[in-house]
Protein backbone atom coordinates (compact mmCIF):
# COMPACT_ATOMS: atom_id res chain seq x y z
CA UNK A 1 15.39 4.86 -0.73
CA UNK A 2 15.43 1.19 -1.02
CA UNK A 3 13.64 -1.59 -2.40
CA UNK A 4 11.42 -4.57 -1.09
CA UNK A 5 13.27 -7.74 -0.76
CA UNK A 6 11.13 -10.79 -2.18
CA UNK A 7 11.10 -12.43 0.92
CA UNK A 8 9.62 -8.61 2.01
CA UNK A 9 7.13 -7.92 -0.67
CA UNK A 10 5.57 -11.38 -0.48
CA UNK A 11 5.02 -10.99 2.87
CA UNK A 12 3.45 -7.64 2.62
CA UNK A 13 1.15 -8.63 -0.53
CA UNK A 14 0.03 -11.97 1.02
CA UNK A 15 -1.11 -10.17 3.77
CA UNK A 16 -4.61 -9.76 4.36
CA UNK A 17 -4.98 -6.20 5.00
CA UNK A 18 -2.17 -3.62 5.97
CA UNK A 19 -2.35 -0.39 8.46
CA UNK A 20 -0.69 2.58 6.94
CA UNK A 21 -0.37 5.73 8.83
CA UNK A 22 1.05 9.22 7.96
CA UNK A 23 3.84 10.99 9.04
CA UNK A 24 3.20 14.54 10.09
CA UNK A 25 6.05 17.61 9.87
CA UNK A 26 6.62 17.12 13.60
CA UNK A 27 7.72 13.56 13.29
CA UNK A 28 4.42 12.32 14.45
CA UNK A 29 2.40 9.71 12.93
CA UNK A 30 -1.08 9.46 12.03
CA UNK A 31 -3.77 6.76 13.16
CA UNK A 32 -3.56 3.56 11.29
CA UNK A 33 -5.87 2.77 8.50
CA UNK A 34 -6.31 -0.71 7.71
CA UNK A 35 -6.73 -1.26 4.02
CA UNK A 36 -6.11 -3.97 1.37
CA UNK A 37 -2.37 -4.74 -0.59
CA UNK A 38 -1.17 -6.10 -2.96
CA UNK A 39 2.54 -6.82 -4.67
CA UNK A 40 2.84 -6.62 -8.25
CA UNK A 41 6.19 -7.77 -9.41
CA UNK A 42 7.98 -6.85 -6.16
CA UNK A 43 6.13 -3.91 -5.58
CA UNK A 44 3.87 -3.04 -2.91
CA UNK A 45 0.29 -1.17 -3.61
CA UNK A 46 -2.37 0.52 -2.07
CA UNK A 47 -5.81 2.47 -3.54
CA UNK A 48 -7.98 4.39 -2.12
CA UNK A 49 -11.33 2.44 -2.03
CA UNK A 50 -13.35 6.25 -1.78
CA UNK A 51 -11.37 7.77 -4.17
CA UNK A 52 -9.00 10.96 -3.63
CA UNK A 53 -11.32 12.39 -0.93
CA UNK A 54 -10.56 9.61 1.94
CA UNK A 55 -8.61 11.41 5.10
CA UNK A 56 -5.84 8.45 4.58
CA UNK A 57 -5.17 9.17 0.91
CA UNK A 58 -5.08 13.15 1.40
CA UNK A 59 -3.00 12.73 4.30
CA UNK A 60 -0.21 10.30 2.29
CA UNK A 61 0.17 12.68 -0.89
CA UNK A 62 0.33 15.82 2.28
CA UNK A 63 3.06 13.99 3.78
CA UNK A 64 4.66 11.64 1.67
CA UNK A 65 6.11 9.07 4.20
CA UNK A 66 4.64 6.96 7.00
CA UNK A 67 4.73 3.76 8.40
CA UNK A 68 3.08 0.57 7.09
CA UNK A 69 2.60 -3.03 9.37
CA UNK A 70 1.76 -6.20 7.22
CA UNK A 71 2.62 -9.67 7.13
CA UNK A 72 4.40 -9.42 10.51
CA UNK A 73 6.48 -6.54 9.01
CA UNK A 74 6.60 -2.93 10.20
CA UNK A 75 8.54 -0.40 8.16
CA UNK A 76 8.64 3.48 7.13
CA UNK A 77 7.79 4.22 3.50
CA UNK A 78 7.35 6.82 1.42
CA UNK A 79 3.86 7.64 -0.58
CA UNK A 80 4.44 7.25 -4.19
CA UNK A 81 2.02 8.39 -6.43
CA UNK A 82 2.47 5.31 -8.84
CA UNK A 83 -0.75 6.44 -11.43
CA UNK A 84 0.75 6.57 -14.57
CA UNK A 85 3.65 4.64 -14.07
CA UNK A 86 1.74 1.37 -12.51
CA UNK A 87 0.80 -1.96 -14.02
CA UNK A 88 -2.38 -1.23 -13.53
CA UNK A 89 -4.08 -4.32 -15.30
CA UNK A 90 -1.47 -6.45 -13.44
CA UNK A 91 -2.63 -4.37 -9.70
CA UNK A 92 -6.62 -5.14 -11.19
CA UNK A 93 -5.54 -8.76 -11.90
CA UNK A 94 -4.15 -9.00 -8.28
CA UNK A 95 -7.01 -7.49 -6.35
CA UNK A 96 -9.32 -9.37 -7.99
CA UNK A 97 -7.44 -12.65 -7.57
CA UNK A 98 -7.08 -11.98 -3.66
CA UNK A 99 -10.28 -10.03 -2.79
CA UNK A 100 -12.92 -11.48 -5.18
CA UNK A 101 -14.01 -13.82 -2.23
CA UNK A 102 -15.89 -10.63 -0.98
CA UNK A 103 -17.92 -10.13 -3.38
CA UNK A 104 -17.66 -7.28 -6.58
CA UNK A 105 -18.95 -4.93 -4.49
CA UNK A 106 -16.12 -4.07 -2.48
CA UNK A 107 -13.54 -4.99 -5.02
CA UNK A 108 -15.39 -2.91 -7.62
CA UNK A 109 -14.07 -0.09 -5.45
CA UNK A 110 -10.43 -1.03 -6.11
CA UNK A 111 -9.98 -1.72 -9.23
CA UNK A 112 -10.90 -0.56 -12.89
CA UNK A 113 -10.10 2.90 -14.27
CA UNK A 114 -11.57 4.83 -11.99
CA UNK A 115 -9.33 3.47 -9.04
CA UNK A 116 -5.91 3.93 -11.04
CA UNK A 117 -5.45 7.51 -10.23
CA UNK A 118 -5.55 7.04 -6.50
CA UNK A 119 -2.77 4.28 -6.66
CA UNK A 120 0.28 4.35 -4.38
CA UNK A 121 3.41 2.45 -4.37
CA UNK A 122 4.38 2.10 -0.96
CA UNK A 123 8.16 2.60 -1.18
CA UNK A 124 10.37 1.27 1.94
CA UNK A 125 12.90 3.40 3.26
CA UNK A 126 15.13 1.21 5.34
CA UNK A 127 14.79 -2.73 4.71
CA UNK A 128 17.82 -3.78 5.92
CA UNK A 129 15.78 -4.75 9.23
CA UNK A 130 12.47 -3.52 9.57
CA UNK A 131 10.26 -5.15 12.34
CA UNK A 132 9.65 -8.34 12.66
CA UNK A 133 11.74 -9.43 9.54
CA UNK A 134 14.48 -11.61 10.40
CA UNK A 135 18.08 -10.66 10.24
């Protein structure tokens, strides 16, 4: 495993929205879901906006690796399960900073207590050159 670059993680985090997708046992990958990031102290995090019932979510903690595109960058990652260990005011803080132009509806969804358990840390597995970063 390896770790986001700055140049990496801001890129990711500024990002609008990300696709994630699961990898399957065969080596196969999921549909994308497009979903909102955010970086945290050179970290990289997703939540599940419906909780630990969404398709996406079940299907990251099932496989535990995939493939993320954001911010013009396209790289494999593993699923971590970052609930207890996460800055979770700091991810709050974030979401709210980026997202609150929508309204607190939809960010309601993503942050607070209730979204802290369904909190993943993408984790990169190769960024030595992942698409579309430069070498």
């Amino acid at each position: 495993m390896s770790t986001w670059t700055p140049g990496q993680s801001h890129r990711v985090g500024s990002a609008t929205e990300l696709d994630l997708a699961s990898k399957w046992a065969d080596g196969s990958m999921s549909g994308y879901t497009t979903m909102w990031v955010v970086a945290v102290a050179g970290e990289v995090y997703v939540r599940s906006a419906g909780g630990p019932d969404r398709p996406w979510y079940r299907r990251a903690l099932a496989c535990g690796s995939g493939r993320i595109r954001a911010g013009g960058i396209e790289v494999d990652v593993t699923f971590d399960t970052a609930s207890t260990e996460a800055p979770h005011d700091a991810i709050d803080a974030e979401y709210h900073a980026k997202y609150d132009r929508y309204g607190p509806g939809p960010v309601g969804h993503v942050t607070g207590t209730a979204s802290h358990p369904v909190t993943i840390r993408l984790v990169p597995l190769d960024t030595a050159n992942p698409t579309g970063e430069p070498t």
